[in-house]
Protein backbone atom coordinates (compact mmCIF):
# COMPACT_ATOMS: atom_id res chain seq x y z
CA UNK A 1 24.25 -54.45 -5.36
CA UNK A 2 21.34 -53.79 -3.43
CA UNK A 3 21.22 -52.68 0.70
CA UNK A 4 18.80 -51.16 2.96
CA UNK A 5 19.82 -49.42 6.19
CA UNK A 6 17.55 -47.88 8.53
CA UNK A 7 16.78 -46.34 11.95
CA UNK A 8 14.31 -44.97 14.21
CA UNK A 9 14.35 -41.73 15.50
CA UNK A 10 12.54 -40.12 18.02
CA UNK A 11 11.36 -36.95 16.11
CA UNK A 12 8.49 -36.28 13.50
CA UNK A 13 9.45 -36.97 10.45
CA UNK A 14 9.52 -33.22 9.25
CA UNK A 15 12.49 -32.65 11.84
CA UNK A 16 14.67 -35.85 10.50
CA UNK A 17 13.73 -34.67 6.94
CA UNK A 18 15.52 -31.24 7.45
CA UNK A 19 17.71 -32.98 9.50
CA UNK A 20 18.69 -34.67 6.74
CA UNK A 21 18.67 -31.79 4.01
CA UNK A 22 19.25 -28.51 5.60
CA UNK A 23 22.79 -26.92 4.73
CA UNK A 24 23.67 -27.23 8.27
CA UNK A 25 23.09 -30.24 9.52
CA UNK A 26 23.73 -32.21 6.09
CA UNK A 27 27.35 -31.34 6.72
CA UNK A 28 27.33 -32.62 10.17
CA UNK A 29 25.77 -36.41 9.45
CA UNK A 30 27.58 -36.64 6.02
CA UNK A 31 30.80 -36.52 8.18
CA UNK A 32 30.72 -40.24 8.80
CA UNK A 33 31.36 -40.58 5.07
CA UNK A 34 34.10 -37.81 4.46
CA UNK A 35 34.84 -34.47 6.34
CA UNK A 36 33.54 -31.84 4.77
CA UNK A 37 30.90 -33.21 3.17
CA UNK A 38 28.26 -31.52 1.67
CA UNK A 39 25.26 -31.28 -0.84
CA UNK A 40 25.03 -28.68 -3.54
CA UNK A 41 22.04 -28.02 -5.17
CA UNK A 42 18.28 -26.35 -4.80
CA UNK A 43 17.17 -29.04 -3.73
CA UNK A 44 13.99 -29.35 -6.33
CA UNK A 45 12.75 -32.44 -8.52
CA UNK A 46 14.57 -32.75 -11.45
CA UNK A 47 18.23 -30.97 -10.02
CA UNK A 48 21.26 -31.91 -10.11
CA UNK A 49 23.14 -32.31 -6.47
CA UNK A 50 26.71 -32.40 -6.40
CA UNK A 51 27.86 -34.42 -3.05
CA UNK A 52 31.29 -33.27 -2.31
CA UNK A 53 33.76 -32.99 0.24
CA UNK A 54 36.34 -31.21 1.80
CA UNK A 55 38.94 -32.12 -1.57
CA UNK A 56 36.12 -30.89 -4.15
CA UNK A 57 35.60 -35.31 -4.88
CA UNK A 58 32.37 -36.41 -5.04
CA UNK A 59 29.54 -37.88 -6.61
CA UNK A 60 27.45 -35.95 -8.93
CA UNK A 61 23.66 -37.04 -8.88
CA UNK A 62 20.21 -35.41 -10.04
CA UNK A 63 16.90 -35.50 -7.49
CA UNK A 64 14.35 -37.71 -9.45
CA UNK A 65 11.47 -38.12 -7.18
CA UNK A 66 10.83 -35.21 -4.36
CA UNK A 67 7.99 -36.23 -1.36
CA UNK A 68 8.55 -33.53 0.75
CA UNK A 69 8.84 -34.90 4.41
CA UNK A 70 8.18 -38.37 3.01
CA UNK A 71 10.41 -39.48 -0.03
CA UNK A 72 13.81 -38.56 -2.03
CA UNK A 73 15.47 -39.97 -4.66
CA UNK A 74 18.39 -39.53 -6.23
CA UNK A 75 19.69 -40.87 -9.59
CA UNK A 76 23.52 -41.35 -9.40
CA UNK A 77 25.09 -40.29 -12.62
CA UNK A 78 29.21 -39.85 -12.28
CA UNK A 79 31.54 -38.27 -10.51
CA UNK A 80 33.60 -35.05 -9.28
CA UNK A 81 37.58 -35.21 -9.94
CA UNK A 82 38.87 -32.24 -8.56
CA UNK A 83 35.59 -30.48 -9.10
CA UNK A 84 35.17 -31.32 -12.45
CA UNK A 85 32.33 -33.27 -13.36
CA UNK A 86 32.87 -36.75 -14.94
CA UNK A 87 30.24 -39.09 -16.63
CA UNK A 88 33.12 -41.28 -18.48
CA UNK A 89 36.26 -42.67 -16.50
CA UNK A 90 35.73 -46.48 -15.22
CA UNK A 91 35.47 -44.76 -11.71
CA UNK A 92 32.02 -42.67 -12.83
CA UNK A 93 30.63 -45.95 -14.84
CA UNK A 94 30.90 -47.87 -11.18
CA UNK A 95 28.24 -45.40 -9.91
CA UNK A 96 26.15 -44.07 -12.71
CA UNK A 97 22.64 -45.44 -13.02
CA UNK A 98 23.32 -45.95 -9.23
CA UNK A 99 20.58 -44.87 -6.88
CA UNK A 100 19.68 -43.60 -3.41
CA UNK A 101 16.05 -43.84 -1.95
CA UNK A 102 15.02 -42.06 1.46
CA UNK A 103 11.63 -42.87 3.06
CA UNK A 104 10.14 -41.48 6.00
CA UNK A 105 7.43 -42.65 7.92
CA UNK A 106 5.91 -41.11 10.98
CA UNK A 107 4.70 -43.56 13.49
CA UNK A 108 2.83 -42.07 17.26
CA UNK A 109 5.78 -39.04 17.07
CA UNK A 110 9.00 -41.33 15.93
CA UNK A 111 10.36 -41.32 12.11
CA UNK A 112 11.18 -44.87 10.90
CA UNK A 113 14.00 -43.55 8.14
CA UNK A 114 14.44 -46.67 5.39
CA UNK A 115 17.41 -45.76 3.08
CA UNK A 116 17.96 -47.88 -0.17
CA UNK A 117 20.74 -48.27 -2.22
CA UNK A 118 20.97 -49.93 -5.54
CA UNK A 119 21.62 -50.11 -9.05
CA UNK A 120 24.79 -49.55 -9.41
CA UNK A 121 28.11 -51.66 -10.37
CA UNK A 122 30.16 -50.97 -7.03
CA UNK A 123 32.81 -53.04 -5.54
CA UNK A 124 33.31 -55.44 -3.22
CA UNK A 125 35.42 -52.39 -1.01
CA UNK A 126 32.80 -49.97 -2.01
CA UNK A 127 30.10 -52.11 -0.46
CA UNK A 128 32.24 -52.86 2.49
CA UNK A 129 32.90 -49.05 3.09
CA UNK A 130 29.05 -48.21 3.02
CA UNK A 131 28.39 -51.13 5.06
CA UNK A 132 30.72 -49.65 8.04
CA UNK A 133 29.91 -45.92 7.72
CA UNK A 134 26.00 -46.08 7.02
CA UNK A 135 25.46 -47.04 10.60
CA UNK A 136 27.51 -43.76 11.56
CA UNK A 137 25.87 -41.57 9.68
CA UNK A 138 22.50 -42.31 10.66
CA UNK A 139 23.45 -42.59 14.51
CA UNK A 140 24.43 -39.08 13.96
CA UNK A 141 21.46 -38.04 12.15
CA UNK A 142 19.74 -39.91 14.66
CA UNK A 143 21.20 -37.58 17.19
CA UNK A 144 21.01 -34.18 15.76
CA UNK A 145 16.90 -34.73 14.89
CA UNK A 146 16.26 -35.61 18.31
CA UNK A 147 18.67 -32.86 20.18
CA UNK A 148 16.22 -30.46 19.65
């Protein structure tokens, strides 16, 4: 499975990238997907990043490329069971080797934000899911970069 979703907003592309990463707006886009969602890590090349939410589920993946302000991505490897990591169950095999690319580019002022998704063996409902709540994550990331 392989998808692109992306979306223009009208703020430089440093804005939509911590928009996208800081601790308190992550939370707030990352809704769309699950309340309480949100990113644990340091947020360097090489890190893991535990995506959880509000039940201590998640996805547990490691930052392989860092651009800052231009380019992220992230290496899906299993998941988190009641905050337990898991690389083994049929569940964690779906996702691992997964991955998640983020590319901003800045055009006259406005971000163009492409998000890729690949690599992984997900479901039919899987694919279904992200193809509903992508667009409502990024029209809320869309509107918390350009609030300000």
């Amino acid at each position: 499975m392989e998808k692109q979703f992306n979306i223009t907003i009208n703020a430089p592309r440093e804005k939509v990238w911590k928009t996208l990463w800081d601790e308190t707006t992550y939370p707030k886009w990352a809704a769309a997907f699950c309340e309480g969602s949100k990113a644990i890590t340091d947020w360097q090349e090489g890190s893991k990043v535990l995506f959880v939410d509000g039940e201590n589920r998640g996805m547990v993946s490691v930052i392989e490329r860092k651009i800052p302000n231009e380019y992220m991505s992230f290496k899906m490897l299993g998941e988190l069971v009641k905050g337990e990591v898991d690389y083994t169950t049929d569940n964690a095999l779906l996702i691992a080797g997964g991955f998640e690319n983020y590319t901003l580019t800045e055009q006259e002022g406005t971000t163009l934000l492409v998000i890729d998704i690949g690599g992984a063996n997900m479901n039919k409902d899987i694919i279904d899911y992200f193809m509903a709540t992508w667009p409502k994550a990024l029209a809320l990331l869309k509107a918390l970069a350009e609030e300000q």
